[in-house]
N, C-alpha and C. Protein backbone atom coordinates (compact mmCIF):
# COMPACT_ATOMS: atom_id res chain seq x y z
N UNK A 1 -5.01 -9.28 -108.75
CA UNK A 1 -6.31 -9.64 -109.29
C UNK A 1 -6.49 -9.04 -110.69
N UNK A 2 -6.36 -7.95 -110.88
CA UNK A 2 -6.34 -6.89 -112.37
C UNK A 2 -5.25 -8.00 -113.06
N UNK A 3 -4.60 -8.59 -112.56
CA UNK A 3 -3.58 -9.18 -113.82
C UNK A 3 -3.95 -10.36 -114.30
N UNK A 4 -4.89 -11.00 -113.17
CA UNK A 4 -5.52 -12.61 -113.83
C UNK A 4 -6.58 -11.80 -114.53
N UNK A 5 -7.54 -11.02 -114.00
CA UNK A 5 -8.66 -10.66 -115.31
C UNK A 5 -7.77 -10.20 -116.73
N UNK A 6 -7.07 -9.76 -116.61
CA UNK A 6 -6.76 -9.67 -117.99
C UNK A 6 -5.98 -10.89 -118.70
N UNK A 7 -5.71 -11.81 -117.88
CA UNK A 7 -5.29 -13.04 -118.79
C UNK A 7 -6.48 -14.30 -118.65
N UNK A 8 -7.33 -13.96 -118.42
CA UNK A 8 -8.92 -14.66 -118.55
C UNK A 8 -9.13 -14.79 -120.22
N UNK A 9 -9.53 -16.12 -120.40
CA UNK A 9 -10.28 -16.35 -121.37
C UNK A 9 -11.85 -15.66 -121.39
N UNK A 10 -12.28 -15.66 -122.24
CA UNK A 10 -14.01 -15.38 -121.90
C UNK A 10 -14.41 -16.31 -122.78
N UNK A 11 -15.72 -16.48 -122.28
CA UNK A 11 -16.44 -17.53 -123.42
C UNK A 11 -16.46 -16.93 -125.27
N UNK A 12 -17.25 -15.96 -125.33
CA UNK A 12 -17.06 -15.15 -126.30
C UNK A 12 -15.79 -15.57 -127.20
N UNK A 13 -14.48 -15.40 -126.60
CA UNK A 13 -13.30 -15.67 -127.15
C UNK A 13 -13.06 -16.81 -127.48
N UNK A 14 -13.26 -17.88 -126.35
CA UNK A 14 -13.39 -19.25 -126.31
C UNK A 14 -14.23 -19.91 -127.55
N UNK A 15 -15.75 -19.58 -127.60
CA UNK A 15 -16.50 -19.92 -128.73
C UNK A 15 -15.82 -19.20 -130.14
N UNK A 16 -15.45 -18.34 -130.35
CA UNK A 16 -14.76 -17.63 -132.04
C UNK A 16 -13.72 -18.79 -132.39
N UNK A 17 -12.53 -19.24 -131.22
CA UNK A 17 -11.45 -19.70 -131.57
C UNK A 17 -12.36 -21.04 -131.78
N UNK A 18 -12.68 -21.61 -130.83
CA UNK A 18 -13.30 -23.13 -131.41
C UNK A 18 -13.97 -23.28 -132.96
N UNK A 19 -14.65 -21.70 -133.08
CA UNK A 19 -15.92 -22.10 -134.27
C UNK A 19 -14.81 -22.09 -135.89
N UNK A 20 -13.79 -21.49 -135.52
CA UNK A 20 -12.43 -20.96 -136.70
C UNK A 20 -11.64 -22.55 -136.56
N UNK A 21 -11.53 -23.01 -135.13
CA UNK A 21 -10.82 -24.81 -135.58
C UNK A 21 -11.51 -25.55 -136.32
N UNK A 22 -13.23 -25.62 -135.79
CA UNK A 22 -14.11 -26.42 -136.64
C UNK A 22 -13.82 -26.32 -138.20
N UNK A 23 -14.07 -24.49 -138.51
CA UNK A 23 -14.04 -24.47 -140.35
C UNK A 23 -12.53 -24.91 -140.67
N UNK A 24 -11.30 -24.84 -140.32
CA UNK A 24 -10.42 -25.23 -140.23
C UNK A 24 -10.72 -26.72 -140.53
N UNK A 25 -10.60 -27.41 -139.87
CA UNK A 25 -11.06 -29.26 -140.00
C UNK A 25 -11.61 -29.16 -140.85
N UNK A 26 -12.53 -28.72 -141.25
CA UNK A 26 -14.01 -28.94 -142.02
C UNK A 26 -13.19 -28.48 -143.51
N UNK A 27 -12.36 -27.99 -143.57
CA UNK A 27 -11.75 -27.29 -144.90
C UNK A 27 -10.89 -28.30 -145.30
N UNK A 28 -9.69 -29.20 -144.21
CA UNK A 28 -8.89 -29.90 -144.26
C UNK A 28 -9.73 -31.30 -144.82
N UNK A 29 -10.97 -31.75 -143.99
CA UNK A 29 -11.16 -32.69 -144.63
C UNK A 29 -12.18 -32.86 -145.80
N UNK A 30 -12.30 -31.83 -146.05
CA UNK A 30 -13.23 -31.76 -147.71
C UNK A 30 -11.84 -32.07 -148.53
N UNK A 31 -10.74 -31.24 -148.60
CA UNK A 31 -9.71 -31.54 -149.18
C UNK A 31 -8.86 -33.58 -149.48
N UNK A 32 -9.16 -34.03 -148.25
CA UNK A 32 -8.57 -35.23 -148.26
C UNK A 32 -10.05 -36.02 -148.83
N UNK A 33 -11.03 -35.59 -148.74
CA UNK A 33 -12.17 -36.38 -149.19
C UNK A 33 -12.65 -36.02 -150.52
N UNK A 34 -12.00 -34.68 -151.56
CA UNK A 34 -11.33 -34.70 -153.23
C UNK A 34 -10.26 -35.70 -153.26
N UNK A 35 -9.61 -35.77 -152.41
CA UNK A 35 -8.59 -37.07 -153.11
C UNK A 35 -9.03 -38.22 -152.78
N UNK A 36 -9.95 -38.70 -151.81
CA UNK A 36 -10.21 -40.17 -151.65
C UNK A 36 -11.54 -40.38 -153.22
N UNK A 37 -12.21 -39.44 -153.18
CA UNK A 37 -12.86 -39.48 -154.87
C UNK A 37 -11.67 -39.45 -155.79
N UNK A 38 -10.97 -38.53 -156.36
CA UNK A 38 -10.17 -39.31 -157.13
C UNK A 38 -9.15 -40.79 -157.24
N UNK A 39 -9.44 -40.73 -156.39
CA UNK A 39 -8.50 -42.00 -156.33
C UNK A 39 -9.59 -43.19 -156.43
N UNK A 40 -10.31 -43.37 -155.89
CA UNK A 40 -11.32 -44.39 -156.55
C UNK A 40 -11.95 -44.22 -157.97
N UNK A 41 -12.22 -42.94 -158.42
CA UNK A 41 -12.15 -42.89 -160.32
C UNK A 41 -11.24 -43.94 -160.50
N UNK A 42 -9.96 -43.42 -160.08
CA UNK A 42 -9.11 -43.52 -161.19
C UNK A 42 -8.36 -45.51 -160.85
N UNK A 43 -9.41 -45.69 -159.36
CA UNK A 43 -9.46 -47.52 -159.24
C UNK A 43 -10.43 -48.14 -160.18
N UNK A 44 -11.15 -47.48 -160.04
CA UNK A 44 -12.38 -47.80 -160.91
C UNK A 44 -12.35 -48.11 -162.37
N UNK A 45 -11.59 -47.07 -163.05
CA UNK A 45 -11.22 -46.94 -164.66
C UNK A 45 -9.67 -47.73 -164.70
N UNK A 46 -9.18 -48.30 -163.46
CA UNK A 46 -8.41 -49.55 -163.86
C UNK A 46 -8.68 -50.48 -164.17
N UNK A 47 -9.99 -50.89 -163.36
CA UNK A 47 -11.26 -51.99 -163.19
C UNK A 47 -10.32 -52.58 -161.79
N UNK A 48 -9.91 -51.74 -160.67
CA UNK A 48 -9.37 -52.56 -159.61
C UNK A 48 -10.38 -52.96 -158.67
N UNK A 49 -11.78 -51.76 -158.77
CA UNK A 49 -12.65 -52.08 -158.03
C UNK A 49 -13.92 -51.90 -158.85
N UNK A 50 -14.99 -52.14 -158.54
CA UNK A 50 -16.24 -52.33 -159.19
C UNK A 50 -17.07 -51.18 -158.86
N UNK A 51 -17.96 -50.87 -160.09
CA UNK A 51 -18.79 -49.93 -159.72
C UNK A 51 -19.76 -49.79 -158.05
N UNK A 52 -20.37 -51.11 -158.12
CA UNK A 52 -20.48 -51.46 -156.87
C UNK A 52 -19.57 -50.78 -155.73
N UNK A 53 -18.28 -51.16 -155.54
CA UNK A 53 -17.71 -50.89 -154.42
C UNK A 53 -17.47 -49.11 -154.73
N UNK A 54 -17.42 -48.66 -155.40
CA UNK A 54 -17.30 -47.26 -155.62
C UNK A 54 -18.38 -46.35 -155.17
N UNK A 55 -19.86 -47.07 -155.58
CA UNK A 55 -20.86 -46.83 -154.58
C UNK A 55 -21.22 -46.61 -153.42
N UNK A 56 -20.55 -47.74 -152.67
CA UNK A 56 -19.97 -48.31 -151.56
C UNK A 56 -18.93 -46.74 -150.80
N UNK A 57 -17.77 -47.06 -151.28
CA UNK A 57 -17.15 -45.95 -150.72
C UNK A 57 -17.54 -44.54 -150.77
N UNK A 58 -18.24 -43.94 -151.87
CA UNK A 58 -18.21 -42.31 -151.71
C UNK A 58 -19.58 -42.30 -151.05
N UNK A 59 -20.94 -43.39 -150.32
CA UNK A 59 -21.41 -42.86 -150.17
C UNK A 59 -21.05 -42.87 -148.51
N UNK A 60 -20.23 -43.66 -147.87
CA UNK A 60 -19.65 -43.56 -146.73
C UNK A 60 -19.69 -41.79 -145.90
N UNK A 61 -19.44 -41.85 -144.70
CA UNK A 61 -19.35 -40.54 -144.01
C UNK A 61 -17.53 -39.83 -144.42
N UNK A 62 -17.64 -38.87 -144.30
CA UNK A 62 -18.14 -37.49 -143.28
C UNK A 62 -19.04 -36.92 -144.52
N UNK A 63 -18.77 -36.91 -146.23
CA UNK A 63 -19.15 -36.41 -146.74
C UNK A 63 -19.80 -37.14 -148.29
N UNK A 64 -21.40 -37.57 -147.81
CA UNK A 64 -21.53 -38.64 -148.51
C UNK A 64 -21.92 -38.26 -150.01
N UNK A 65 -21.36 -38.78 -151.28
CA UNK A 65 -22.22 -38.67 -152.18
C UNK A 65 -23.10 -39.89 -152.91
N UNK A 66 -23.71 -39.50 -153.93
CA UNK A 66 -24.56 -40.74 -154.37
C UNK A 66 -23.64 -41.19 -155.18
């Protein structure tokens, strides 16, 4: 019994590791969502897509801008 309590998760532990995956993700996809903005600049100043659709895309989710 002393040997499963000590290989017990606890919530405590459980909630730290989850809240460290979240900022994790949350870090990863701010990163891929600087490159989906640059990359529509730099569609944009080809004229591949229109101001319009540029609108369109960055104000989309996870991280919307105007």
């Amino acid at each position: 019994v002393k040997k499963i309590e000590a290989n017990m998760v606890t919530k405590d532990y459980l909630d730290d590791k989850l809240a460290d995956l979240r900022g994790d993700l949350t870090v990863l996809m701010r990163k891929e969502d600087h490159k989906l903005t640059r990359l529509v600049q730099i569609l944009e100043t080809r004229k591949v897509i229109s101001p319009e659709d540029v609108n369109t895309v960055l104000a989309m989710e996870p991280f919307p801008q105007n």
